[in-house]
C-alpha atoms as a PDB file:
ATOM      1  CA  UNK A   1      -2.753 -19.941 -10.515  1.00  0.00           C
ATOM      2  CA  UNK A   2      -6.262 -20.409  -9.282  1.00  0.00           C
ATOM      3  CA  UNK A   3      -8.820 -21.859 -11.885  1.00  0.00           C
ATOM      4  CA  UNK A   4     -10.317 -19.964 -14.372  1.00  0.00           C
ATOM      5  CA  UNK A   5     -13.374 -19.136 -13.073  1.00  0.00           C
ATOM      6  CA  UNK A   6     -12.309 -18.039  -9.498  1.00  0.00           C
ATOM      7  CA  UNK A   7      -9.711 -15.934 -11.373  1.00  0.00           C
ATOM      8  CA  UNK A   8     -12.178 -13.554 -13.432  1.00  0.00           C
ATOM      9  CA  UNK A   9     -15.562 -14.144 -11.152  1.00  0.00           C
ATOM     10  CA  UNK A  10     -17.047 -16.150 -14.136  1.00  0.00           C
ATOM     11  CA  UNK A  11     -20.800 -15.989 -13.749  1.00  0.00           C
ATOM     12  CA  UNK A  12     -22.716 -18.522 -16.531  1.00  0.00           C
ATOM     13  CA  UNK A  13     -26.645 -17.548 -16.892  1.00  0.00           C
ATOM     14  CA  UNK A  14     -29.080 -19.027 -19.125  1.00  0.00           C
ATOM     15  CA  UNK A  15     -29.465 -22.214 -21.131  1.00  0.00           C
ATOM     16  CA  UNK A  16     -29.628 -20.849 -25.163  1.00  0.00           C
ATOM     17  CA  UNK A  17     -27.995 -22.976 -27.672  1.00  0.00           C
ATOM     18  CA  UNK A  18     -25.874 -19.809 -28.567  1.00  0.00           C
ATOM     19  CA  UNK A  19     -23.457 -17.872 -26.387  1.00  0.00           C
ATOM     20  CA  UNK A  20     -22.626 -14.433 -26.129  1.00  0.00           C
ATOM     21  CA  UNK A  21     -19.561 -13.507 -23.736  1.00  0.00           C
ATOM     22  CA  UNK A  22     -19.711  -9.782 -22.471  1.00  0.00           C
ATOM     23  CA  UNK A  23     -16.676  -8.030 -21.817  1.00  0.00           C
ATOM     24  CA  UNK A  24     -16.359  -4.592 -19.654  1.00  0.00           C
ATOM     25  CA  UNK A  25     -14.280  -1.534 -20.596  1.00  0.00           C
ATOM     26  CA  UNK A  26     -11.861  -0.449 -18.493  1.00  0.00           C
ATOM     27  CA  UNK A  27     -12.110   0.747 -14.944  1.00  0.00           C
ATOM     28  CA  UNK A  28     -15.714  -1.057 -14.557  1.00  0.00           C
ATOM     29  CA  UNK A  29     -16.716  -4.796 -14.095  1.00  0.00           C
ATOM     30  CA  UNK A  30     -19.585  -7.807 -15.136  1.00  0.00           C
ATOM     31  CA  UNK A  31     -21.812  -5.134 -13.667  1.00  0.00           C
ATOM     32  CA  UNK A  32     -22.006  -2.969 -16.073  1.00  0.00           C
ATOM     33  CA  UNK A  33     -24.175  -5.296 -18.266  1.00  0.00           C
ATOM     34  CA  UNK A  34     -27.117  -5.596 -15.879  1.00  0.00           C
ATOM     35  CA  UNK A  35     -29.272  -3.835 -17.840  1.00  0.00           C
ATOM     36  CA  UNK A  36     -28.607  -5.334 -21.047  1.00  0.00           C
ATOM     37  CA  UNK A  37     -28.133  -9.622 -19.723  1.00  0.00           C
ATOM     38  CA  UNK A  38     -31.858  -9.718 -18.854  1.00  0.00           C
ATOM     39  CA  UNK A  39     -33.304  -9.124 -22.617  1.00  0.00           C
ATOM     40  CA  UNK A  40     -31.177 -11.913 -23.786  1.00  0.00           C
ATOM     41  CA  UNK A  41     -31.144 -14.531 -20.829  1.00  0.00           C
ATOM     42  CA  UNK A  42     -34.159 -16.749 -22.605  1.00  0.00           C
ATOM     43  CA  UNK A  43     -32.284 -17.025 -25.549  1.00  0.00           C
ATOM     44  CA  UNK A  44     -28.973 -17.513 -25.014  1.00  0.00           C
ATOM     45  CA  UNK A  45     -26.325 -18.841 -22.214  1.00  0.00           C
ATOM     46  CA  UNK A  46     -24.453 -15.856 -20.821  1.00  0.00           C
ATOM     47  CA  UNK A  47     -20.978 -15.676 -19.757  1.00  0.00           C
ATOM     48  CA  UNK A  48     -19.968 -12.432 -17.722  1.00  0.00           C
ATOM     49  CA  UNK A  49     -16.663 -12.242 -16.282  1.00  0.00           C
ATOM     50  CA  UNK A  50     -14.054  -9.710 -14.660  1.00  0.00           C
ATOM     51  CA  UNK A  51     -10.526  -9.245 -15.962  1.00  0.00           C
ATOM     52  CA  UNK A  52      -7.705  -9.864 -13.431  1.00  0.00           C
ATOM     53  CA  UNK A  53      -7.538  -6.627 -11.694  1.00  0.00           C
ATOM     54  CA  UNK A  54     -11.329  -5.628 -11.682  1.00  0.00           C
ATOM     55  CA  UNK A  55     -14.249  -6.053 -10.084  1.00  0.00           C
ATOM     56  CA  UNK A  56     -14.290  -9.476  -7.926  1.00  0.00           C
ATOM     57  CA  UNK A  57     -11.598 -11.099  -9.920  1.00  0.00           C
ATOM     58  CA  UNK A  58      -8.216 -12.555  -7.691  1.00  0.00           C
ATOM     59  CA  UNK A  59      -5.567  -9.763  -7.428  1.00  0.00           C
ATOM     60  CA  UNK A  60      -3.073 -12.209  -6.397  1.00  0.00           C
ATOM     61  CA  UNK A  61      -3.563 -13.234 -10.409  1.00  0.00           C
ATOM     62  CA  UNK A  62      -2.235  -9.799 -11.355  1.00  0.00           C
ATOM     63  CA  UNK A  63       1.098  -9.641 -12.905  1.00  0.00           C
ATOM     64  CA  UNK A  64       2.706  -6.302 -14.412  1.00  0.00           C
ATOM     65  CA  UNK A  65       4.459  -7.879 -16.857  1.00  0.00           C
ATOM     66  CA  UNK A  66       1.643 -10.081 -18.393  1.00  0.00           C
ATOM     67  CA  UNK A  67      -0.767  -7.040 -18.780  1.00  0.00           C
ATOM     68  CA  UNK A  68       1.767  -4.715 -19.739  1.00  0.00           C
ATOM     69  CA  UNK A  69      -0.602  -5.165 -22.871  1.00  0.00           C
ATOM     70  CA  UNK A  70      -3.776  -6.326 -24.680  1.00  0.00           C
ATOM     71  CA  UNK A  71      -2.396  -9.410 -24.842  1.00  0.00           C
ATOM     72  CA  UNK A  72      -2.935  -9.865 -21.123  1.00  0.00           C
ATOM     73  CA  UNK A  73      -6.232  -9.234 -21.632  1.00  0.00           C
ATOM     74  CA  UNK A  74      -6.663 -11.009 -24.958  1.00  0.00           C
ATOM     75  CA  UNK A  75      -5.459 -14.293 -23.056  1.00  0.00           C
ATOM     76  CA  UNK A  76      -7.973 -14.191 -20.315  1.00  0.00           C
ATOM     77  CA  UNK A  77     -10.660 -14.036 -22.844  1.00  0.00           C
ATOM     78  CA  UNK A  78      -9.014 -16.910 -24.604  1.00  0.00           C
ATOM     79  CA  UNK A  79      -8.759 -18.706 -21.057  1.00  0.00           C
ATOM     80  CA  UNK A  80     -12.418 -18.676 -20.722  1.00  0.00           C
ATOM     81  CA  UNK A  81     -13.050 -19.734 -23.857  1.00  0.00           C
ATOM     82  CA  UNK A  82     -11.095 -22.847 -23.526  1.00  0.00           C
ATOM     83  CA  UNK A  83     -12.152 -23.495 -19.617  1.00  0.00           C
ATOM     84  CA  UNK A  84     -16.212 -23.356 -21.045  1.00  0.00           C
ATOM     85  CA  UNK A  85     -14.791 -25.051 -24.052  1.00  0.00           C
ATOM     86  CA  UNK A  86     -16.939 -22.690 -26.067  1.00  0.00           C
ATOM     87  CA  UNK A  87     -17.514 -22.677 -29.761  1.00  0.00           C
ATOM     88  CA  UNK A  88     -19.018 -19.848 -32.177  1.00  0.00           C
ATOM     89  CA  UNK A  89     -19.065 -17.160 -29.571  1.00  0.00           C
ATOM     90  CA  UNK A  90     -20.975 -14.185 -29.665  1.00  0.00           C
ATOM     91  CA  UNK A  91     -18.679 -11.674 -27.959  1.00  0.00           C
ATOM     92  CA  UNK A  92     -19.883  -8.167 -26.743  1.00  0.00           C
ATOM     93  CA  UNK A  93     -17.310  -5.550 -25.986  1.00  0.00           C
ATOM     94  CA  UNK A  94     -16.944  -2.424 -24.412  1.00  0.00           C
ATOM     95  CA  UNK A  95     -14.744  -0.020 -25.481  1.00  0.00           C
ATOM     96  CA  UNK A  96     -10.573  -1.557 -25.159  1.00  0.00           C
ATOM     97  CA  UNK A  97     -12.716  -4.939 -25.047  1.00  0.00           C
ATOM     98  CA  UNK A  98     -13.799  -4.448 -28.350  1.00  0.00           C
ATOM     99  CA  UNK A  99      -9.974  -4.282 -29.572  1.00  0.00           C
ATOM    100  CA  UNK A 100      -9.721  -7.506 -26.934  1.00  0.00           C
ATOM    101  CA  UNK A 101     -12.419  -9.360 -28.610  1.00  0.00           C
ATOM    102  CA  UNK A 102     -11.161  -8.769 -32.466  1.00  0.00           C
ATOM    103  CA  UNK A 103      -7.019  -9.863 -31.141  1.00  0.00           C
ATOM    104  CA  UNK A 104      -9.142 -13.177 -29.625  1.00  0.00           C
ATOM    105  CA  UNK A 105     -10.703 -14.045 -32.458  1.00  0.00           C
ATOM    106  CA  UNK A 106      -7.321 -13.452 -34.793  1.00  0.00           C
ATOM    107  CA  UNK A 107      -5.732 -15.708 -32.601  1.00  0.00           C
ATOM    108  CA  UNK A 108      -8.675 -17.982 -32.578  1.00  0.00           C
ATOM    109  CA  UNK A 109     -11.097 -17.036 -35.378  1.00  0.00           C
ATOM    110  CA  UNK A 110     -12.344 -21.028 -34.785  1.00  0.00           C
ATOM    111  CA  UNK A 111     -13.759 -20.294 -31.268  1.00  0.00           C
ATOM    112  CA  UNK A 112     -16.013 -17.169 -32.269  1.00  0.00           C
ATOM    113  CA  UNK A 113     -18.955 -16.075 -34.644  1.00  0.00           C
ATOM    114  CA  UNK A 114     -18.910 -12.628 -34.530  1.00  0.00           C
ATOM    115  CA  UNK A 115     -18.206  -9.284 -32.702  1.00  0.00           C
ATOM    116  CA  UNK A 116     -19.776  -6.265 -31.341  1.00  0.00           C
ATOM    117  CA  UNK A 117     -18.336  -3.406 -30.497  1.00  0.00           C
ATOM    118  CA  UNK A 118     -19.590  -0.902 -28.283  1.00  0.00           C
ATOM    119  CA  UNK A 119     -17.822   2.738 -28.274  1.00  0.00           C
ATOM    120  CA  UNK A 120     -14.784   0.781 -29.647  1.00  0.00           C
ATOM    121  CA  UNK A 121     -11.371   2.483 -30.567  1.00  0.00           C
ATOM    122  CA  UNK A 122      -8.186   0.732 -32.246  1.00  0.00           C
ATOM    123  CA  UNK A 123      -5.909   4.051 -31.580  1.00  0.00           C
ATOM    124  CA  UNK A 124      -6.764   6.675 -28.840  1.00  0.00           C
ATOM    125  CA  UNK A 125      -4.112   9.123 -30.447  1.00  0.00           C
ATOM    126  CA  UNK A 126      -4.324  11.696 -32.697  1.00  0.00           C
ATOM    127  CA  UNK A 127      -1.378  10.311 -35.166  1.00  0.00           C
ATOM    128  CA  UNK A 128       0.875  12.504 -37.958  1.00  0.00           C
ATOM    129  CA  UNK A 129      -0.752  10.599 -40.483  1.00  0.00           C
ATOM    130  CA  UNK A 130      -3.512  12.419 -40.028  1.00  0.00           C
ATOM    131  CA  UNK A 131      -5.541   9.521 -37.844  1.00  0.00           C
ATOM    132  CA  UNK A 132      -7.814  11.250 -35.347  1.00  0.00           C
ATOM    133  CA  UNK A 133      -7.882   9.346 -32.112  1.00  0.00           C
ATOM    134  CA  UNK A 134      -9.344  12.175 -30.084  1.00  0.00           C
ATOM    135  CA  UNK A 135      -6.367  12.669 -27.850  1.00  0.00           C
ATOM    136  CA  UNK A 136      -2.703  14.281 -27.762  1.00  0.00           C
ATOM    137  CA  UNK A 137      -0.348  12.591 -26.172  1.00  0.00           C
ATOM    138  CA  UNK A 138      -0.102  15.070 -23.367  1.00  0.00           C
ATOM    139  CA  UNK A 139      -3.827  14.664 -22.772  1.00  0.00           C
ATOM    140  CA  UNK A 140      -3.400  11.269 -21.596  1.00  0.00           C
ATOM    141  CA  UNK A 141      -0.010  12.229 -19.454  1.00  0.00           C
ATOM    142  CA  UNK A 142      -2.448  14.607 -17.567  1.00  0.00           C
ATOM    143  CA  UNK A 143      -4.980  12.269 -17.024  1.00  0.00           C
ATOM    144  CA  UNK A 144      -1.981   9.535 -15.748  1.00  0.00           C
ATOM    145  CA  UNK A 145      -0.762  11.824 -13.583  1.00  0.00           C
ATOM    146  CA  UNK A 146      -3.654  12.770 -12.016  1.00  0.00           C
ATOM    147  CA  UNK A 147      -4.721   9.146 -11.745  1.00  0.00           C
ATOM    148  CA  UNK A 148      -1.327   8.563  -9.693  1.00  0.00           C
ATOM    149  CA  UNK A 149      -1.473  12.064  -7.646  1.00  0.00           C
ATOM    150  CA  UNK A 150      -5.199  12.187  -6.348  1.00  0.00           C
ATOM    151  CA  UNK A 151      -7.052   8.800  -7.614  1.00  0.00           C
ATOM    152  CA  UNK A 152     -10.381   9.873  -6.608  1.00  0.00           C
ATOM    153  CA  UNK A 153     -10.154  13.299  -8.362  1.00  0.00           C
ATOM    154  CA  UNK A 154      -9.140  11.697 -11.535  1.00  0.00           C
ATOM    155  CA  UNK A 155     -12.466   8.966 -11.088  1.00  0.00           C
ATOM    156  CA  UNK A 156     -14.591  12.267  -9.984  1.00  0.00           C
ATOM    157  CA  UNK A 157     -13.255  14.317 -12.900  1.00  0.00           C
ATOM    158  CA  UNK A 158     -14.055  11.833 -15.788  1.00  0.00           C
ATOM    159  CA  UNK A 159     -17.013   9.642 -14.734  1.00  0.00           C
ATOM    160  CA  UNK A 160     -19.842  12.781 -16.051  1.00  0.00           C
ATOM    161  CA  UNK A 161     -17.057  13.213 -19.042  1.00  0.00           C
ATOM    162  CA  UNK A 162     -17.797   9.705 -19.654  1.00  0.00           C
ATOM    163  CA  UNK A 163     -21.363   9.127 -19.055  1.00  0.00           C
ATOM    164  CA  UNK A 164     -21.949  12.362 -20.465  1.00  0.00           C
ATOM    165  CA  UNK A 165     -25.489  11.916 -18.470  1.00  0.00           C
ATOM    166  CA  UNK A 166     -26.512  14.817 -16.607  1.00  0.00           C
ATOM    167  CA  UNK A 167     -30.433  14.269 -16.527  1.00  0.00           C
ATOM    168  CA  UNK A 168     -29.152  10.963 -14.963  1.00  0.00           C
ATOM    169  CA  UNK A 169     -26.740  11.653 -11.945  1.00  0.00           C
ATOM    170  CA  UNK A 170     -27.215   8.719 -10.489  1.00  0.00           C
ATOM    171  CA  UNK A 171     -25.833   6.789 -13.154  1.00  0.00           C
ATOM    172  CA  UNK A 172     -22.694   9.153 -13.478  1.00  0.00           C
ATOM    173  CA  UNK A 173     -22.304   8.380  -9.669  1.00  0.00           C
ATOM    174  CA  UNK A 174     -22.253   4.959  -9.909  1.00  0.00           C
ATOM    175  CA  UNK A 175     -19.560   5.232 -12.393  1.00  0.00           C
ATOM    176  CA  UNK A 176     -17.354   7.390 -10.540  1.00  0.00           C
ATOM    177  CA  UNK A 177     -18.132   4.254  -7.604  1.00  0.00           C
ATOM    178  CA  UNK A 178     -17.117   2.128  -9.798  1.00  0.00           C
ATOM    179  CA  UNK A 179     -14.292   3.776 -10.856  1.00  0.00           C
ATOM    180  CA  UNK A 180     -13.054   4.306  -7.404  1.00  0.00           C
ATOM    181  CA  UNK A 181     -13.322   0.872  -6.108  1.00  0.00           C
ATOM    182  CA  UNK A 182     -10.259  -0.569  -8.378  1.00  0.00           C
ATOM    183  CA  UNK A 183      -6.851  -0.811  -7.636  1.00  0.00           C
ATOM    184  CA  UNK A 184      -5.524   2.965  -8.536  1.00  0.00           C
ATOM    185  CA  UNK A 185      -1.628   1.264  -9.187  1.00  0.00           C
ATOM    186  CA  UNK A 186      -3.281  -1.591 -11.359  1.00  0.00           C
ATOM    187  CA  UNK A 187      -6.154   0.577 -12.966  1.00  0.00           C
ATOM    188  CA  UNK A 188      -2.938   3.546 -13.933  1.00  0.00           C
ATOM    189  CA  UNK A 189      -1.212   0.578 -15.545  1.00  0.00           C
ATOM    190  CA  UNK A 190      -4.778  -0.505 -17.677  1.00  0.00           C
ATOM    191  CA  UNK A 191      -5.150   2.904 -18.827  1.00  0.00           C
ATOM    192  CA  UNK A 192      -1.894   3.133 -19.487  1.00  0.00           C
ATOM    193  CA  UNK A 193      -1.775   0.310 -21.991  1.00  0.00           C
ATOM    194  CA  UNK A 194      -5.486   1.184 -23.141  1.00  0.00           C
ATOM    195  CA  UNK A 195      -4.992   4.879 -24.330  1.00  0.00           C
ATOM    196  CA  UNK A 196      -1.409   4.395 -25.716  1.00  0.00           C
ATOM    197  CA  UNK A 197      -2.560   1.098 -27.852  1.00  0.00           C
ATOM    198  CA  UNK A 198      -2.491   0.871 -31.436  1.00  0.00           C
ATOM    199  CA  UNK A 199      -4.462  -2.055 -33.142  1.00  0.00           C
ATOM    200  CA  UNK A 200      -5.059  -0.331 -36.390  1.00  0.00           C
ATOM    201  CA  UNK A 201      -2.374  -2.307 -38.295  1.00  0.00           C
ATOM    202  CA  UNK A 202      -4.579  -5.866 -37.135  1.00  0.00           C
ATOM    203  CA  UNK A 203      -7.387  -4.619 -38.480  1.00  0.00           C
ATOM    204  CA  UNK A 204      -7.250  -6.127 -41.552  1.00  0.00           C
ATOM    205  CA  UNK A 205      -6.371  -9.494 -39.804  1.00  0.00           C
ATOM    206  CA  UNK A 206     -10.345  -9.750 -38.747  1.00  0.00           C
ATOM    207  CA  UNK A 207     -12.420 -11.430 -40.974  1.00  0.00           C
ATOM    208  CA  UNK A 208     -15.554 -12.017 -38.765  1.00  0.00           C
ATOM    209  CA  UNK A 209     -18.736 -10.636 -38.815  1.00  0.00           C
ATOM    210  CA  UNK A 210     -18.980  -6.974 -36.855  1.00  0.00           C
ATOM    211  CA  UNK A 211     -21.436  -4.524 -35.594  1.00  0.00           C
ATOM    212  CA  UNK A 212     -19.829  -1.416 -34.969  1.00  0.00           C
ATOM    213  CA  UNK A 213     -22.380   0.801 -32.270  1.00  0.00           C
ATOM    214  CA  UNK A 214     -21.160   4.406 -32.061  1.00  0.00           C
ATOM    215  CA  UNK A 215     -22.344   6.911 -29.931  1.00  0.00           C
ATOM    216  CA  UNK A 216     -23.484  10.422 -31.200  1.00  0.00           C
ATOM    217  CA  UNK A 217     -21.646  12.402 -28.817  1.00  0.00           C
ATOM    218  CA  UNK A 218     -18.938  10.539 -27.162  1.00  0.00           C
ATOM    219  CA  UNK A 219     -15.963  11.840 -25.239  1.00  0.00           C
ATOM    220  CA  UNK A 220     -13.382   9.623 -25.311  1.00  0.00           C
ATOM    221  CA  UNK A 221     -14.248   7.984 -29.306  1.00  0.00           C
ATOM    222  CA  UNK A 222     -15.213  10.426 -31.881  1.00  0.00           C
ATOM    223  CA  UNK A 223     -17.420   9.365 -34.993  1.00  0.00           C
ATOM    224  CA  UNK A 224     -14.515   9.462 -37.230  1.00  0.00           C
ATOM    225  CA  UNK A 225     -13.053   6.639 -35.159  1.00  0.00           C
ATOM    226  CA  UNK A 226     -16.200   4.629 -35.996  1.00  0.00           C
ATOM    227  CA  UNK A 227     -16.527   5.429 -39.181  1.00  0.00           C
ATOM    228  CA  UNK A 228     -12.605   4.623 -39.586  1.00  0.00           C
ATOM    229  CA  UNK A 229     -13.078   1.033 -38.589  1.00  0.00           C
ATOM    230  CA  UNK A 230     -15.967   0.328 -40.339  1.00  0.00           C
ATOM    231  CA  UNK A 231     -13.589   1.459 -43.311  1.00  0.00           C
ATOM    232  CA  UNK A 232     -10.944  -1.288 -42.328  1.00  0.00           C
ATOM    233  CA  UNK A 233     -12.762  -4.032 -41.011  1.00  0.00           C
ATOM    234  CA  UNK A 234     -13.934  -6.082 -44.106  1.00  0.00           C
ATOM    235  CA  UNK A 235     -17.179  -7.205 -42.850  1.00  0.00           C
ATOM    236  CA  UNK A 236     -18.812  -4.790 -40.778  1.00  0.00           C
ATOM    237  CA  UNK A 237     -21.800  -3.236 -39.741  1.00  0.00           C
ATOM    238  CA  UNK A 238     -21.985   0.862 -38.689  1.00  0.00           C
ATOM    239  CA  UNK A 239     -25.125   1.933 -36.267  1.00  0.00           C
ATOM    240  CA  UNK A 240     -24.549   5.381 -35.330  1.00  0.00           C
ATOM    241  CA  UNK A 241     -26.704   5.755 -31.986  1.00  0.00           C
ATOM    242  CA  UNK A 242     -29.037   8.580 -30.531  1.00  0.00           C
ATOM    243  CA  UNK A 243     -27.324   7.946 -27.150  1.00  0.00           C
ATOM    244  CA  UNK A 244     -24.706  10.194 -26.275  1.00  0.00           C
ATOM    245  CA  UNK A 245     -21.610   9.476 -24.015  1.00  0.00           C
ATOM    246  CA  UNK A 246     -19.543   6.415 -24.115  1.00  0.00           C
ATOM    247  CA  UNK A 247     -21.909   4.084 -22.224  1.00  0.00           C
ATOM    248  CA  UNK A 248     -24.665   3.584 -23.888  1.00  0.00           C
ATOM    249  CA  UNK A 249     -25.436   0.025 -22.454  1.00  0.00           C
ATOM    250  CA  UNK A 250     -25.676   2.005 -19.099  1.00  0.00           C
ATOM    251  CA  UNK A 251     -26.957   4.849 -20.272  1.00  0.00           C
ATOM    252  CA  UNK A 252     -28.976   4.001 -23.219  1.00  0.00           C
ATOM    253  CA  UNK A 253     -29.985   0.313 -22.383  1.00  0.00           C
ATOM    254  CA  UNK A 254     -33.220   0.323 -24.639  1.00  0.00           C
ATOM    255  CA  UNK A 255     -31.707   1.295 -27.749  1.00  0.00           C
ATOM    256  CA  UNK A 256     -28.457  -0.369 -27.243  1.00  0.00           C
ATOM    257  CA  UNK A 257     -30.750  -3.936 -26.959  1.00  0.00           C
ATOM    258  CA  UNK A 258     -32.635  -2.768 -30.022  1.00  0.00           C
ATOM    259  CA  UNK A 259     -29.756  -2.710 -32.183  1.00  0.00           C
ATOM    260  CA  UNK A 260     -28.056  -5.815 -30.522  1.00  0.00           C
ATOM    261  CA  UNK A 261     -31.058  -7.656 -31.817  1.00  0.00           C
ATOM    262  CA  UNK A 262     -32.000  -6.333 -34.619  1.00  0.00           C
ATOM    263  CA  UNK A 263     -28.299  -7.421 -35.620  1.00  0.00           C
ATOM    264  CA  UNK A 264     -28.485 -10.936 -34.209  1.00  0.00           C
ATOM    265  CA  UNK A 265     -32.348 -11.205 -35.589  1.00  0.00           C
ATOM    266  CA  UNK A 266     -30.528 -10.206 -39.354  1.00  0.00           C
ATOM    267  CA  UNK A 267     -27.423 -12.508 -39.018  1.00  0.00           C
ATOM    268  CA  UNK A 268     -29.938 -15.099 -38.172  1.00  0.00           C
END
């Protein structure tokens, strides 16, 4: 296996006594966080990365088998963390990274400070206990099948469901690019194990600090799924954001910073 860094495209910025590790949602990369890195480069060291299978990372690194689950995921996060032999992390997820980031820290609660979570779901099914995920089964069966019949349908199709952005096409655009430009067999299999995972049981296992941002009007994580893990994670914080869609960092850079900060600024 290559090293570590050549294996996710580890980029390290900045020199701050504190680090916060950003990780991207699914079928995006590092990227994603450009407009958000530059309001916290003076203070702290960034690390931005890539998981095997996105962006710049090595595709030779990609094995079915290992990220036939979060767990794939969850150990190159925990790969990182030992390579940078990092301590008291500050980790910033997207979306699935957000249930990445909290199955990290459970399995090393030692190596991180605390969480935030942005757009962040622990179930993406609507369950017969009466858990709203925002999706039926069969929803996500269409949306796998179209991935696997016509890839760049499927990436034009639910970029503006996503971004939920139309004063801003450009930004939509660039999502749909950034869809497009990932592996369709390996990106089927993420979304795959992203929309049929269930961390809700591990939930309780989380003791660290978290700040929960939820969008107003997002797509693919309603409200109740916010509000349902600020509920079950003991020590948590619930911002519910002006910004609609489920990119907000993108979309919504200003006010995603403001309550990053405000949050850090408090904990502080």
């Amino acid at each position: 296996m290559s090293d570590i860094a050549s294996r996710n495209h580890v980029q390290v910025i900045g020199t701050g006594d504190r680090t916060i590790l950003f990780a991207h949602g699914f079928g995006c990369d590092q990227s994603m966080w450009k407009f958000i890195s530059p309001s916290f480069v003076k203070d702290y060291r960034l690390i931005l990365f890539d998981y095997v299978g996105s962006g710049h990372s090595d595709l030779t690194a990609y094995a079915p088998d290992k990220y036939n689950s979060l767990h794939g995921y969850v150990q190159d996060v925990l790969d990182i963390i030992a390579f940078y032999e990092l301590e008291k992390v500050i980790f910033i997820g997207h979306s699935i990274s957000s249930m990445i980031g909290m199955l990290a820290s459970i399995a090393r609660p030692e190596a991180f400070d605390r969480l935030i979570m942005i757009g962040p779901s622990p179930c993406y099914l609507n369950e017969a206990d009466g858990y709203c995920g925002g999706f039926e089964k069969s929803d996500i069966m269409e949306l796998l099948d179209m991935m696997e019949m016509n890839f760049a349908g499927w990436a034009s199709f639910m970029a503006p469901l996503a971004m939920n952005n139309p004063e801003q096409p450009m930004l939509t655009k660039d999502l749909e690019r950034s869809f497009i430009s990932t592996d369709p067999v390996i990106a089927r299999q993420f979304a795959e194990v992203t929309f049929f995972s269930d961390h809700r049981a591990d939930l309780e296992k989380c003791s660290l600090p978290v700040l929960i941002l939820q969008c107003s009007d997002d797509s693919i994580v309603p409200i109740v799924v916010g509000e349902y893990l600020h509920q079950h994670l003991s020590n948590s914080t619930f911002r519910l954001m002006e910004a609609k869609g489920h990119y907000p960092h993108i979309s919504h850079p200003e006010e995603t910073i403001r309550f990053i900060q405000e949050y850090l600024k408090d904990a502080d």
